[in-house]
PDB file of N, CA and C in Angstrom:
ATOM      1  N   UNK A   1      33.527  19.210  58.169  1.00  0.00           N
ATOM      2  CA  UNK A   1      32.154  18.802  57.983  1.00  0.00           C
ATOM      3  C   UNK A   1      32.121  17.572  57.067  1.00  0.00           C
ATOM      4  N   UNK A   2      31.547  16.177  57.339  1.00  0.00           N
ATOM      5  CA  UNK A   2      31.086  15.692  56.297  1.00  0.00           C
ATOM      6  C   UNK A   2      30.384  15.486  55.492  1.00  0.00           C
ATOM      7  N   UNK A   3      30.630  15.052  54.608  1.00  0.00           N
ATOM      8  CA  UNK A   3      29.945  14.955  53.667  1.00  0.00           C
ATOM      9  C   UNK A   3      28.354  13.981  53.298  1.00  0.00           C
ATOM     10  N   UNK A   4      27.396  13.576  53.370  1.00  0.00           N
ATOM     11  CA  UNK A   4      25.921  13.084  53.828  1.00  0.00           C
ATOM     12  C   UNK A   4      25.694  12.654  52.255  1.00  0.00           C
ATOM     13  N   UNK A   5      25.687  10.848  52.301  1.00  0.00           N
ATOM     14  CA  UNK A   5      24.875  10.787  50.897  1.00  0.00           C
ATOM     15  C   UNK A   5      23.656  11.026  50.611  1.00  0.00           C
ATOM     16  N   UNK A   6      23.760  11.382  49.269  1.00  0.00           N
ATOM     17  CA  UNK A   6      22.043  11.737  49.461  1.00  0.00           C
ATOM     18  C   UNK A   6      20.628  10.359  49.622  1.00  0.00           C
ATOM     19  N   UNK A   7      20.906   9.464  48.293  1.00  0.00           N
ATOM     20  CA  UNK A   7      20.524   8.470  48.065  1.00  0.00           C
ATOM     21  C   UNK A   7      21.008   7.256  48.676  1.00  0.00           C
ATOM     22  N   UNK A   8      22.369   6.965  48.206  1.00  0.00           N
ATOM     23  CA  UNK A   8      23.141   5.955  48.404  1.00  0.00           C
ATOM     24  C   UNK A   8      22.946   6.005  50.233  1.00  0.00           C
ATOM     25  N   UNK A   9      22.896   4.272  50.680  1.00  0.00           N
ATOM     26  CA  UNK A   9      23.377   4.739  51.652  1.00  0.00           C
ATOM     27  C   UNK A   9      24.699   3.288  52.288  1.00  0.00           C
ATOM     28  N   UNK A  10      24.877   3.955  53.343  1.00  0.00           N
ATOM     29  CA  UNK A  10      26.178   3.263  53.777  1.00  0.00           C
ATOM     30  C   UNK A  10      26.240   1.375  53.673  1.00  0.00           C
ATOM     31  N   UNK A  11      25.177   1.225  53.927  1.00  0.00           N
ATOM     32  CA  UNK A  11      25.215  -0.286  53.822  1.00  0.00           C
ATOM     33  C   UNK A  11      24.567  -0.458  52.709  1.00  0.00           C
ATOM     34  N   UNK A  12      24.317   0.179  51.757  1.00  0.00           N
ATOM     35  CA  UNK A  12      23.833  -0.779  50.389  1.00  0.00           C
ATOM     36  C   UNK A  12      25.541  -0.181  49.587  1.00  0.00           C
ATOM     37  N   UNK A  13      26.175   0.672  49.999  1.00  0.00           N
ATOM     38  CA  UNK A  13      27.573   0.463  49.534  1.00  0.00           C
ATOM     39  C   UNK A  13      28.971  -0.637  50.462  1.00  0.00           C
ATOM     40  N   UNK A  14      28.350  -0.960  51.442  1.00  0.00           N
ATOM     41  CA  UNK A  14      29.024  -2.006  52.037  1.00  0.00           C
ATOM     42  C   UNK A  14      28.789  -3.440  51.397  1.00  0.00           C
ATOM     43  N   UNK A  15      27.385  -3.904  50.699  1.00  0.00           N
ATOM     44  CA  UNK A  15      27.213  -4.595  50.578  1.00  0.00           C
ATOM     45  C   UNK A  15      27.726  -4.543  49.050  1.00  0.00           C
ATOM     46  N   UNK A  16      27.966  -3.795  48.293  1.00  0.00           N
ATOM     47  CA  UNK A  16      28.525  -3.471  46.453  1.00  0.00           C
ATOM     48  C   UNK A  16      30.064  -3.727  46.913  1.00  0.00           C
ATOM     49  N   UNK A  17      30.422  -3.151  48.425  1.00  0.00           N
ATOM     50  CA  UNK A  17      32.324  -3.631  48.586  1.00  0.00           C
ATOM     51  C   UNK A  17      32.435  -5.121  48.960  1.00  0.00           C
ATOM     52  N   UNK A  18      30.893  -5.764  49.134  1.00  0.00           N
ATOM     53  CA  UNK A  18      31.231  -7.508  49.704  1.00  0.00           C
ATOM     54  C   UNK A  18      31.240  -8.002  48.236  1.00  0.00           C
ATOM     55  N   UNK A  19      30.499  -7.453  47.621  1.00  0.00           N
ATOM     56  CA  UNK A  19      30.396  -8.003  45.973  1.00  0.00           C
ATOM     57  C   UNK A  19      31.618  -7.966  45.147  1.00  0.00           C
ATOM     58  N   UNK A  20      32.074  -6.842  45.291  1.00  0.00           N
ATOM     59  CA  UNK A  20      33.265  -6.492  44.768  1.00  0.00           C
ATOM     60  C   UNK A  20      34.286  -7.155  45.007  1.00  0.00           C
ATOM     61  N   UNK A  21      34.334  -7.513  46.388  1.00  0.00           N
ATOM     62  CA  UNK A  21      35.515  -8.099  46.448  1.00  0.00           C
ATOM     63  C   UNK A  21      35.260  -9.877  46.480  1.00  0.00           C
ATOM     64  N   UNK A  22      34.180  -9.891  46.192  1.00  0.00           N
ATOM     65  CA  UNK A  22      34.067 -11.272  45.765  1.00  0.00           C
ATOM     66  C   UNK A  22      34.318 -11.688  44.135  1.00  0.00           C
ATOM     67  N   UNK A  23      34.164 -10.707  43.277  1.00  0.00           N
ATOM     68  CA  UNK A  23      34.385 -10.841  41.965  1.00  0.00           C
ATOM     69  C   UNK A  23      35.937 -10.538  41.870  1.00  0.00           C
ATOM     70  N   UNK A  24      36.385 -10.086  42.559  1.00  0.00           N
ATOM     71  CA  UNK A  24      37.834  -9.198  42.442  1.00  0.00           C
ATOM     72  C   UNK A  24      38.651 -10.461  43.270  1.00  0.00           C
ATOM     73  N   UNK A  25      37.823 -11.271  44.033  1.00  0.00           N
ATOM     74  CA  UNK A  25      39.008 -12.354  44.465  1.00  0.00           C
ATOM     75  C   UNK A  25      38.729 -13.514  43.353  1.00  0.00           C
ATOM     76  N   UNK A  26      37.997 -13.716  42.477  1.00  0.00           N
ATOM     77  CA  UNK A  26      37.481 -14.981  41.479  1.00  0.00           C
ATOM     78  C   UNK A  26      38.543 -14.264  40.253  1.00  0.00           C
ATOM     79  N   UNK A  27      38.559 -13.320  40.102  1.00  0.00           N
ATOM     80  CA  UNK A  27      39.020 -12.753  38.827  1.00  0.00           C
ATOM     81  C   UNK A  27      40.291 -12.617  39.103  1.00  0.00           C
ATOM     82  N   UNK A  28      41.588 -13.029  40.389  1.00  0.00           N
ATOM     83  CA  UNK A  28      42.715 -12.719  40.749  1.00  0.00           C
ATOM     84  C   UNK A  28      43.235 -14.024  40.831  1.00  0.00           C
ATOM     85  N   UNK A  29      41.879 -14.908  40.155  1.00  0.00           N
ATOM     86  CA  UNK A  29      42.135 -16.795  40.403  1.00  0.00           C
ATOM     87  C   UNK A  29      42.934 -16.794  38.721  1.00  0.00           C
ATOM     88  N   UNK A  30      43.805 -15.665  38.121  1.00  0.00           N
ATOM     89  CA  UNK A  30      44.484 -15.721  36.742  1.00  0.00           C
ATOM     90  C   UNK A  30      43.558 -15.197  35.730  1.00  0.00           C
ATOM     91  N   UNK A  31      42.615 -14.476  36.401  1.00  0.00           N
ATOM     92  CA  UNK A  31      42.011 -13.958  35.161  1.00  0.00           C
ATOM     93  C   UNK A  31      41.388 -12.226  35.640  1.00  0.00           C
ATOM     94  N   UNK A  32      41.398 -11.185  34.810  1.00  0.00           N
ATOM     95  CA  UNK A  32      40.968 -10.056  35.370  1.00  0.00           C
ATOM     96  C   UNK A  32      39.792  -9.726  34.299  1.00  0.00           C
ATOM     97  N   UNK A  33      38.919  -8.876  34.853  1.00  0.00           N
ATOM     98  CA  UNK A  33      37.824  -8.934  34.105  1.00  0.00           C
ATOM     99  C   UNK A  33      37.921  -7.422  33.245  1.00  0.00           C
ATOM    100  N   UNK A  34      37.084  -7.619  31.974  1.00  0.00           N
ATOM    101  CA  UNK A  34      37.368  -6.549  30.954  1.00  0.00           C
ATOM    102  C   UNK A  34      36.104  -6.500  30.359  1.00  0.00           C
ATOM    103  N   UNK A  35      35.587  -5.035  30.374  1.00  0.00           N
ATOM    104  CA  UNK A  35      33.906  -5.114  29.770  1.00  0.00           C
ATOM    105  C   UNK A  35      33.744  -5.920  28.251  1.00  0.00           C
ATOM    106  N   UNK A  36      34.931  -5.952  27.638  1.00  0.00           N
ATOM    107  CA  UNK A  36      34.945  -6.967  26.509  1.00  0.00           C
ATOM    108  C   UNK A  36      34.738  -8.682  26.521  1.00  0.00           C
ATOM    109  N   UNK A  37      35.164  -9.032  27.309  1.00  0.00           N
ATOM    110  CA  UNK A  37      35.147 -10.460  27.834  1.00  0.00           C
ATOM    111  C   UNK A  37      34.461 -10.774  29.259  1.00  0.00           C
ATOM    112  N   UNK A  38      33.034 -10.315  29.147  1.00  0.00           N
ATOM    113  CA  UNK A  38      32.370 -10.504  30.186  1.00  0.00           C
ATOM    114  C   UNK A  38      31.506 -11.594  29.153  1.00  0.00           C
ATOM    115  N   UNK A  39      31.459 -12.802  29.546  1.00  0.00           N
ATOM    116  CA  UNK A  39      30.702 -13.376  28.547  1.00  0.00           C
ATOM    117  C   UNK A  39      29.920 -14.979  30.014  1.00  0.00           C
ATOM    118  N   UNK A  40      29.494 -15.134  29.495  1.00  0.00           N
ATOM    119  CA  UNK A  40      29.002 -17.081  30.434  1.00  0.00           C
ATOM    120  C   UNK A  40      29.756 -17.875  31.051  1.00  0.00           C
ATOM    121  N   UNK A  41      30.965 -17.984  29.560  1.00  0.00           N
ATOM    122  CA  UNK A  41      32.114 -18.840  29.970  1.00  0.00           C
ATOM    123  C   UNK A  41      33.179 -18.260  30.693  1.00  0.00           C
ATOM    124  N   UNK A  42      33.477 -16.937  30.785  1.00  0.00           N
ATOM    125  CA  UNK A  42      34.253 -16.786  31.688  1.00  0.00           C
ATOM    126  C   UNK A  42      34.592 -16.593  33.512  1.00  0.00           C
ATOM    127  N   UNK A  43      34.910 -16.945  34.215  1.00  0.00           N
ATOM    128  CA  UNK A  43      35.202 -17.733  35.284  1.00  0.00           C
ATOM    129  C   UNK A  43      34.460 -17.134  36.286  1.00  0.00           C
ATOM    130  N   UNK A  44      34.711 -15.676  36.503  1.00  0.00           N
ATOM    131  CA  UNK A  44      33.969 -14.442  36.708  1.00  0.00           C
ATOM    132  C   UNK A  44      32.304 -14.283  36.574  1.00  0.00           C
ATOM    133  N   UNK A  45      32.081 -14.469  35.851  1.00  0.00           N
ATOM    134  CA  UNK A  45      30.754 -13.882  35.202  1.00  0.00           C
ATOM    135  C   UNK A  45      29.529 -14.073  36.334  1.00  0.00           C
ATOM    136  N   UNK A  46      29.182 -14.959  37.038  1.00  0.00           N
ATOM    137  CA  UNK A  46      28.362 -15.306  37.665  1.00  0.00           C
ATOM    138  C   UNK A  46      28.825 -13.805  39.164  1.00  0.00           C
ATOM    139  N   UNK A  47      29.465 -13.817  39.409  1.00  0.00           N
ATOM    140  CA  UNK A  47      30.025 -12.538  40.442  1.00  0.00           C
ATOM    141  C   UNK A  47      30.013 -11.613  39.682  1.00  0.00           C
ATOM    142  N   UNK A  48      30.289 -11.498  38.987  1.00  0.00           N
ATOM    143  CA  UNK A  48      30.254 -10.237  38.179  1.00  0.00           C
ATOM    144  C   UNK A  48      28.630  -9.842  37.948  1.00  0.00           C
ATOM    145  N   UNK A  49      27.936 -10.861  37.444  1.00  0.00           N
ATOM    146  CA  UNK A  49      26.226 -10.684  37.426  1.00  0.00           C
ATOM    147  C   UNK A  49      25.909 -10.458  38.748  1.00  0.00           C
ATOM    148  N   UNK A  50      26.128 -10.811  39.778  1.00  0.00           N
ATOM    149  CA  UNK A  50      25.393 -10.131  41.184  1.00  0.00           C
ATOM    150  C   UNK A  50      26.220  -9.331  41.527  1.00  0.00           C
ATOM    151  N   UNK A  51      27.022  -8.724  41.076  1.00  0.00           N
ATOM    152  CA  UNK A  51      27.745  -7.091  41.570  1.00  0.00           C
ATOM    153  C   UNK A  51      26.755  -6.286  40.709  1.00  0.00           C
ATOM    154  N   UNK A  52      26.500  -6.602  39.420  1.00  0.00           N
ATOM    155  CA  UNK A  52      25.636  -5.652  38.566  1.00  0.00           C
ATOM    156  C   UNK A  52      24.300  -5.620  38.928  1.00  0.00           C
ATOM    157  N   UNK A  53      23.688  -6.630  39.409  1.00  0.00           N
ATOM    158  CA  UNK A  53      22.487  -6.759  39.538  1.00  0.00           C
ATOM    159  C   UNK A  53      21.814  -5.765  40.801  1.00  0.00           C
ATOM    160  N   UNK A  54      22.922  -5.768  42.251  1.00  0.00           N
ATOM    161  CA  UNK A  54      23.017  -5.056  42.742  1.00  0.00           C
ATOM    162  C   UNK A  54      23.082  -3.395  42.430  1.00  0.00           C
ATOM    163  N   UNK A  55      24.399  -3.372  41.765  1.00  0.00           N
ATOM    164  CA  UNK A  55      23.963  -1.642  41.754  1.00  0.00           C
ATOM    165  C   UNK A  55      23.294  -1.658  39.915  1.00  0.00           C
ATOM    166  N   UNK A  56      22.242  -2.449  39.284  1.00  0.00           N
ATOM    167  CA  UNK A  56      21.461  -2.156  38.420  1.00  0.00           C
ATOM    168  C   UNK A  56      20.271  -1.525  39.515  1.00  0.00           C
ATOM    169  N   UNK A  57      20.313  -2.330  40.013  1.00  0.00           N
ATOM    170  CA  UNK A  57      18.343  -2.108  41.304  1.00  0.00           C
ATOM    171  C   UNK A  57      18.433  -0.525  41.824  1.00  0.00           C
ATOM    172  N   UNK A  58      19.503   0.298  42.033  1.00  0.00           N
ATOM    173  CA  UNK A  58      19.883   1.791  42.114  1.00  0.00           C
ATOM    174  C   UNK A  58      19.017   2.779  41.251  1.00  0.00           C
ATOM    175  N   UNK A  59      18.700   3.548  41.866  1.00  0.00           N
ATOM    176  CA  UNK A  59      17.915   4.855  41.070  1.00  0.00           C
ATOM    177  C   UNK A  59      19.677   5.495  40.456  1.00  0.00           C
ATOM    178  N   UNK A  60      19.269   5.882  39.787  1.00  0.00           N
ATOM    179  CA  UNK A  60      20.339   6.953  38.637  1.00  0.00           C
ATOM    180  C   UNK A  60      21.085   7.623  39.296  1.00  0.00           C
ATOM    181  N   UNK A  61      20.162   8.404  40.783  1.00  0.00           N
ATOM    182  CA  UNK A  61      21.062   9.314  41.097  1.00  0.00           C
ATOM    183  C   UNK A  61      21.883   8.811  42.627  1.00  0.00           C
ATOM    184  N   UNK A  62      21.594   7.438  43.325  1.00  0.00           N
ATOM    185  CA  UNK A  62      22.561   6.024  43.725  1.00  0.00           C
ATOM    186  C   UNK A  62      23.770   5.752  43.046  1.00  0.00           C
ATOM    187  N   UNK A  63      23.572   5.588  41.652  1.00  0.00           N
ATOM    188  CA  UNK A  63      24.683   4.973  40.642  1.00  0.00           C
ATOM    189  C   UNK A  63      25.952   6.207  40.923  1.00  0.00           C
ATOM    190  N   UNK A  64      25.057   7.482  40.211  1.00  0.00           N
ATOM    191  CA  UNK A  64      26.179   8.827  39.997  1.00  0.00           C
ATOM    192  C   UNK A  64      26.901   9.075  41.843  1.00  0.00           C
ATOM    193  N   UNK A  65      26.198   8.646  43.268  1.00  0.00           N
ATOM    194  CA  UNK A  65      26.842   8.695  43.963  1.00  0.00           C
ATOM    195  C   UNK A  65      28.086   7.236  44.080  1.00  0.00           C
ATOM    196  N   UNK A  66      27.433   6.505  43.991  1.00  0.00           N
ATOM    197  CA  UNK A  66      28.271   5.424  43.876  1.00  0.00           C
ATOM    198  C   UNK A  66      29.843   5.494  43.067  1.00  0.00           C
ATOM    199  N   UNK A  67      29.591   5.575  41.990  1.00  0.00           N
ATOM    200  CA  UNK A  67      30.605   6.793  40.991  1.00  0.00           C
ATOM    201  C   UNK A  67      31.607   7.675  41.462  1.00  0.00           C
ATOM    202  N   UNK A  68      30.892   8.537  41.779  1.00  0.00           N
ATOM    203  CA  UNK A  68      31.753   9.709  42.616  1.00  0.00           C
ATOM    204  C   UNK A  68      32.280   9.088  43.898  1.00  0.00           C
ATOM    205  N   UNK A  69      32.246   8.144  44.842  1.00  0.00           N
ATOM    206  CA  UNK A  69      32.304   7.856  45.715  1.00  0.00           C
ATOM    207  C   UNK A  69      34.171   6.900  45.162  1.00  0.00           C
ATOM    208  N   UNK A  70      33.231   6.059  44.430  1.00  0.00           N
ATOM    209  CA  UNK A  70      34.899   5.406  43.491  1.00  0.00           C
ATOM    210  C   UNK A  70      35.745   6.024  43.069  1.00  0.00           C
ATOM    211  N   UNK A  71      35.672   7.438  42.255  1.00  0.00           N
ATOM    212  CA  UNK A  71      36.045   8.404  41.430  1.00  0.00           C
ATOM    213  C   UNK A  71      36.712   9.059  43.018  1.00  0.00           C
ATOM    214  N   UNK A  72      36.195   9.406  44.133  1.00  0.00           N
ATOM    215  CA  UNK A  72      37.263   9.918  45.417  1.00  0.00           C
ATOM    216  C   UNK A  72      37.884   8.894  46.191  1.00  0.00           C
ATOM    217  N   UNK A  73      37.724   7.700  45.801  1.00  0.00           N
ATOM    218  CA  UNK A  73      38.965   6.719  46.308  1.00  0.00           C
ATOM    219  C   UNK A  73      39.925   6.618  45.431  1.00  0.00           C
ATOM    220  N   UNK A  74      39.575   6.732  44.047  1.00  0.00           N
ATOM    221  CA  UNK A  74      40.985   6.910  43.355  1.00  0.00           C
ATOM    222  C   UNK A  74      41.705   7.983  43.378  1.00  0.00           C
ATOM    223  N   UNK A  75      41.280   8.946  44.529  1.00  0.00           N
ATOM    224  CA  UNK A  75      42.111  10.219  44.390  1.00  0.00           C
ATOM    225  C   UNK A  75      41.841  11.673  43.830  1.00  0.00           C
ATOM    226  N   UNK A  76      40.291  12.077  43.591  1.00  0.00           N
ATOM    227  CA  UNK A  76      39.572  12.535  42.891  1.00  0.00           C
ATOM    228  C   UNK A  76      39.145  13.795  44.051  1.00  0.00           C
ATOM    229  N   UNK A  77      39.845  13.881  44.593  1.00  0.00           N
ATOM    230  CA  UNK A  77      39.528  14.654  46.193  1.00  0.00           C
ATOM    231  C   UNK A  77      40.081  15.934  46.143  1.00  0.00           C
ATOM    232  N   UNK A  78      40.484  16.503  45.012  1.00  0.00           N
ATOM    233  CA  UNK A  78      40.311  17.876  45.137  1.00  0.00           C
ATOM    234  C   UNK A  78      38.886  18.817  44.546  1.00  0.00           C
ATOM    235  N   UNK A  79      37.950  17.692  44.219  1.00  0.00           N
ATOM    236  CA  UNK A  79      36.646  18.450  43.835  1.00  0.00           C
ATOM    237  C   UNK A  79      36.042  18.261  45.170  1.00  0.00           C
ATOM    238  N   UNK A  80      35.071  19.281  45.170  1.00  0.00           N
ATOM    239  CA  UNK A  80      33.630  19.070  46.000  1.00  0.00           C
ATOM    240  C   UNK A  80      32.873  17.736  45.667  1.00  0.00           C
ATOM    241  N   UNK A  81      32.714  17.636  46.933  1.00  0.00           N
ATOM    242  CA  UNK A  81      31.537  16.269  46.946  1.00  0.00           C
ATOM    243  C   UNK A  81      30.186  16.015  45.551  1.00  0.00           C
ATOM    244  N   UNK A  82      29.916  17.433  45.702  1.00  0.00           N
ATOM    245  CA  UNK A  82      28.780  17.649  45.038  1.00  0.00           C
ATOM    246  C   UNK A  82      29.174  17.688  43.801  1.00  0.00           C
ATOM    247  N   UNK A  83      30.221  18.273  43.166  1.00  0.00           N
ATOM    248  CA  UNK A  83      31.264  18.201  42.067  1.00  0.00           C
ATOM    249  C   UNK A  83      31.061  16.802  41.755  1.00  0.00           C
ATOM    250  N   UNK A  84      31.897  16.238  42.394  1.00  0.00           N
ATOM    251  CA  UNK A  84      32.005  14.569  41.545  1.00  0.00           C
ATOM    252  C   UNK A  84      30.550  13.656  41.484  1.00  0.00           C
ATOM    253  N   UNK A  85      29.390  14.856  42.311  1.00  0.00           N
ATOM    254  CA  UNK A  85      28.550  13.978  42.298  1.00  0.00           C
ATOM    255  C   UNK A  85      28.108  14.291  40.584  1.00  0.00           C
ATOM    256  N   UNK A  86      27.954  15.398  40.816  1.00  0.00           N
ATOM    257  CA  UNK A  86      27.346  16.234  38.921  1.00  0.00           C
ATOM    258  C   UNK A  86      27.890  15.908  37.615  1.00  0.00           C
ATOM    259  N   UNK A  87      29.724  15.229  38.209  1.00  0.00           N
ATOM    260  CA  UNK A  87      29.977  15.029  36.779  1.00  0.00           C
ATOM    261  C   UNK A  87      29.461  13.568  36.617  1.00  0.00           C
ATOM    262  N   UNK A  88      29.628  12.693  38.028  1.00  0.00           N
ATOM    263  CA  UNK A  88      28.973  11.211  37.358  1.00  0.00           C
ATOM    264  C   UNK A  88      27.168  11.619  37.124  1.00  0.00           C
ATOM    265  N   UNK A  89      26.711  12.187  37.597  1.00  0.00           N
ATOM    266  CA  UNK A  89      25.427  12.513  37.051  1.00  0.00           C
ATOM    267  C   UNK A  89      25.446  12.455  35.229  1.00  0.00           C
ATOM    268  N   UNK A  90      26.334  13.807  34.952  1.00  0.00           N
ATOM    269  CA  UNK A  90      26.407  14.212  33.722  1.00  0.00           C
ATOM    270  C   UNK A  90      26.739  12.759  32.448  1.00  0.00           C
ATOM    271  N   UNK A  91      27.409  12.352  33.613  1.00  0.00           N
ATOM    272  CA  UNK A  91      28.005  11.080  32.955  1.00  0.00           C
ATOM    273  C   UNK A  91      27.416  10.168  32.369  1.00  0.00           C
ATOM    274  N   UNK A  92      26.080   9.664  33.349  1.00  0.00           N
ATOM    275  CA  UNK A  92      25.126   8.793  33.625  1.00  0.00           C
ATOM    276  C   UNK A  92      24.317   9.049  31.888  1.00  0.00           C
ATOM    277  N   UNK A  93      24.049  10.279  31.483  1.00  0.00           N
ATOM    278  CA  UNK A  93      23.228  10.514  30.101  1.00  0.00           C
ATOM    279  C   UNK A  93      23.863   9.826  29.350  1.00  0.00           C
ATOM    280  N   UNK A  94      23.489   8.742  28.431  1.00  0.00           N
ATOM    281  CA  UNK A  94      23.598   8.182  27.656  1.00  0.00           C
ATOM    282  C   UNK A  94      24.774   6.687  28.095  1.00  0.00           C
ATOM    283  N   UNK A  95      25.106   6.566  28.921  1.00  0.00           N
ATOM    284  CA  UNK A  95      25.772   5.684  29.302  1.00  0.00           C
ATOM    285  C   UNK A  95      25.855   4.719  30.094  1.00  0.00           C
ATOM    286  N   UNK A  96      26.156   3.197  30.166  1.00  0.00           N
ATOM    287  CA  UNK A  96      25.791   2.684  31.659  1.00  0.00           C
ATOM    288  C   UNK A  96      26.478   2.066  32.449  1.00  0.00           C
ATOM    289  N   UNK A  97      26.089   3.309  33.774  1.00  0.00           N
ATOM    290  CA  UNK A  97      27.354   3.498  34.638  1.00  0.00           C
ATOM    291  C   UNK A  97      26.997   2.104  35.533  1.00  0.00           C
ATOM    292  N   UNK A  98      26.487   1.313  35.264  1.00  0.00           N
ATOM    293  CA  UNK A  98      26.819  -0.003  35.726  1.00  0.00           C
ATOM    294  C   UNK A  98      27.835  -0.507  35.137  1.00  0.00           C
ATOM    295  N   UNK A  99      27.882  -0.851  34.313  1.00  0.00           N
ATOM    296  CA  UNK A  99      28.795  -1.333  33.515  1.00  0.00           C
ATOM    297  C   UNK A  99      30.462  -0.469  33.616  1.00  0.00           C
ATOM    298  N   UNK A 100      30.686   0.715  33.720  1.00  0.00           N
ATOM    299  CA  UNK A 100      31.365   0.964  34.212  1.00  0.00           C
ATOM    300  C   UNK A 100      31.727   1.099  35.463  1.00  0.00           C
ATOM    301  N   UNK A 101      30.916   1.047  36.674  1.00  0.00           N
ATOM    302  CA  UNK A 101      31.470   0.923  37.967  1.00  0.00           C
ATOM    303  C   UNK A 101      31.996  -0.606  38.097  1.00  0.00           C
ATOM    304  N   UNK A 102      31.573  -1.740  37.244  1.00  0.00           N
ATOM    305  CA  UNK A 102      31.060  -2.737  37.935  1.00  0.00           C
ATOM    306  C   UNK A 102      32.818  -3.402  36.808  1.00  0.00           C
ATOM    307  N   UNK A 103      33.292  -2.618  35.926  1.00  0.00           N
ATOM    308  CA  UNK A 103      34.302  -2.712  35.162  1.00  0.00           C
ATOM    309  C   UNK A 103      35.816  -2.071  36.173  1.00  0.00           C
ATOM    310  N   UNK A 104      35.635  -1.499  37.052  1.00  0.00           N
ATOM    311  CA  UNK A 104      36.934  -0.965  37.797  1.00  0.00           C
ATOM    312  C   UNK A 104      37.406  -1.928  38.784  1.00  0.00           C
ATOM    313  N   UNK A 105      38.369  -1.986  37.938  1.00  0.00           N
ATOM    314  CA  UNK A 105      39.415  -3.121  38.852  1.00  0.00           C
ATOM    315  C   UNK A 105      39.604  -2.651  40.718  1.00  0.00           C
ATOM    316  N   UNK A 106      39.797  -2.961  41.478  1.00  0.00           N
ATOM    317  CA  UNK A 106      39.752  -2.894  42.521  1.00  0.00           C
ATOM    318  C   UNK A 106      38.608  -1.655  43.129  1.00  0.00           C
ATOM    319  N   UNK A 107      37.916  -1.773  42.754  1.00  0.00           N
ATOM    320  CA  UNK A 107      36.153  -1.259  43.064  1.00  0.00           C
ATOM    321  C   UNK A 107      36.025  -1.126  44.714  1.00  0.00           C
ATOM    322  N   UNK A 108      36.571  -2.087  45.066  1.00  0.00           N
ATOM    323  CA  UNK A 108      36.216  -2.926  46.524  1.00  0.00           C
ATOM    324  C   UNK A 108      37.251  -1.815  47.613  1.00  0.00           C
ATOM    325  N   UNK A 109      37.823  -1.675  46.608  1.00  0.00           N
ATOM    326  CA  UNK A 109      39.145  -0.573  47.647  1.00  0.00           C
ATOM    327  C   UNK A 109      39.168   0.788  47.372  1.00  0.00           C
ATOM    328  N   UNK A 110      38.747   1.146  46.212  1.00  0.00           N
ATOM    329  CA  UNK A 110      37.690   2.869  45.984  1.00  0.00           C
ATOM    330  C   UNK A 110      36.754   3.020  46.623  1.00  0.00           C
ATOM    331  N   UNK A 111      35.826   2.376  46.989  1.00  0.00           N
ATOM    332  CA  UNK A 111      34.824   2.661  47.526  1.00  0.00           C
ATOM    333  C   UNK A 111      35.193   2.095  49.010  1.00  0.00           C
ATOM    334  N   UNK A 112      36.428   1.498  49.815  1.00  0.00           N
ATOM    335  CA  UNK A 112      36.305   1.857  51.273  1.00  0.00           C
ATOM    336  C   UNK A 112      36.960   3.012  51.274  1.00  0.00           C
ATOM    337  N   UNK A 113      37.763   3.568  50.188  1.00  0.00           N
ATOM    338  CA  UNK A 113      38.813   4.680  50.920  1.00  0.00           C
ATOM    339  C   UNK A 113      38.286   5.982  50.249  1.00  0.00           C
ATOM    340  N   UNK A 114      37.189   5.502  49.423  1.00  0.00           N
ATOM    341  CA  UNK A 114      35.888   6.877  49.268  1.00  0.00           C
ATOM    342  C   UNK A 114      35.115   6.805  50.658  1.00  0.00           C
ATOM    343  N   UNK A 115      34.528   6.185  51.200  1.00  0.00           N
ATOM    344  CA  UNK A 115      34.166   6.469  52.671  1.00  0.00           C
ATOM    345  C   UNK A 115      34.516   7.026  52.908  1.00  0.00           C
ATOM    346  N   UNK A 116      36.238   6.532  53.278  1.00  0.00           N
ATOM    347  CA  UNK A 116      36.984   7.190  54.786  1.00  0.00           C
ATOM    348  C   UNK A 116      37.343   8.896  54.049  1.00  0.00           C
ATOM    349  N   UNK A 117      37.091   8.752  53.005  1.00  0.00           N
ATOM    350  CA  UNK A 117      37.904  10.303  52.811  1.00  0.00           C
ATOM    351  C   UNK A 117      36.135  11.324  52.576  1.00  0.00           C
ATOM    352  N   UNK A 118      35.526  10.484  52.252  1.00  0.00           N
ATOM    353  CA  UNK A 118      34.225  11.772  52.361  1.00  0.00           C
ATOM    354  C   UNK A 118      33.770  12.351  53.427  1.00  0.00           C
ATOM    355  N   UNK A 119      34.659  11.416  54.531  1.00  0.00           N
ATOM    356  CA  UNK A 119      34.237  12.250  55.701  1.00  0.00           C
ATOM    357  C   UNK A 119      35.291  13.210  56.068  1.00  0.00           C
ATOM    358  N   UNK A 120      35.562  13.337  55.061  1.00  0.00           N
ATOM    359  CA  UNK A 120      36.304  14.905  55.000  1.00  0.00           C
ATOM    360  C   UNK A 120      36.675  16.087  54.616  1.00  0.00           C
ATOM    361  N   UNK A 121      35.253  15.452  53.268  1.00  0.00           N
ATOM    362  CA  UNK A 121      35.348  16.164  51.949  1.00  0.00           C
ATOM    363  C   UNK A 121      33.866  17.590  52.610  1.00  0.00           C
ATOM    364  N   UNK A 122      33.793  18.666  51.625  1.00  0.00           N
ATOM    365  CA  UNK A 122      32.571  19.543  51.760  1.00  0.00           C
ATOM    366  C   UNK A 122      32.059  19.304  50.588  1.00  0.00           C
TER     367      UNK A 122
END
C-alpha cells in the first residue's frame, strides 16, 4: 500500500527538488553551504533564498511532511510513514524546519528517493 501525502503534494515537492538542485549545483561551484555562512556575499545565497522562500510559503504540517519525506531518503524507512511524519511535526515546535531542510546537503536526492520509497512505506 502506499503511502498518500497529506498536505504536501507531488509537484510542489518536485518543484523544492528543481530548487535544490539548483542551489546544490551553485554550491558544488567550491563552495558548500552551512546554516552559519548563509550570508549576501556568499555565492549561494540568492538559490538558497528561493529554495527557502518556497518551502517558507508551506503550512507547518507541508514542512513536517517535507521533513519526513528527506528523513526516508536518507534511510529512515524502518518507521511508519506517519511516524516520521509526528516526529518532524514534534520537531517543527520551536524550531525552523526551513532552515533545516533547506541546510541538507543533497536535499535534491532525499527527497527523489523519499518518493520512490514511500511508495512502499505504510
Amino acid at each position: 500500500m502506499a503511502v498518500q501525502l497529506m498536505v504536501l503534494s507531488v509537484a510542489q515537492v518536485q518543484e523544492i527538488i528543481r530548487l535544490a538542485e539548483i542551489k546544490d549545483a551553485k554550491g558544488s561551484q567550491g563552495h558548500t553551504a552551512k546554516s552559519d555562512d548563509i550570508s549576501l556575499s556568499s555565492p549561494h545565497y540568492i538559490e538558497w533564498q528561493h529554495l527557502a522562500a518556497a518551502i517558507d510559503q508551506l503550512p507547518p504540517i507541508a514542512k513536517a511532511e517535507l521533513l519526513a519525506l528527506a528523513w526516508a531518503g536518507q534511510g529512515r524507512i524502518g518507521e511508519r510513514w506517519d511516524e516520521l511524519v509526528q516526529a518532524a511535526t514534534s520537531r517543527e515546535e520551536g524550531k525552523d524546519l526551513t532552515l533545516q531542510i533547506t541546510m541538507m546537503e543533497t536535499l535534491n536526492k532525499y527527497l527523489i528517493r523519499g518518493l520512490d520509497l514511500i511508495d512502499h512505506m505504510v
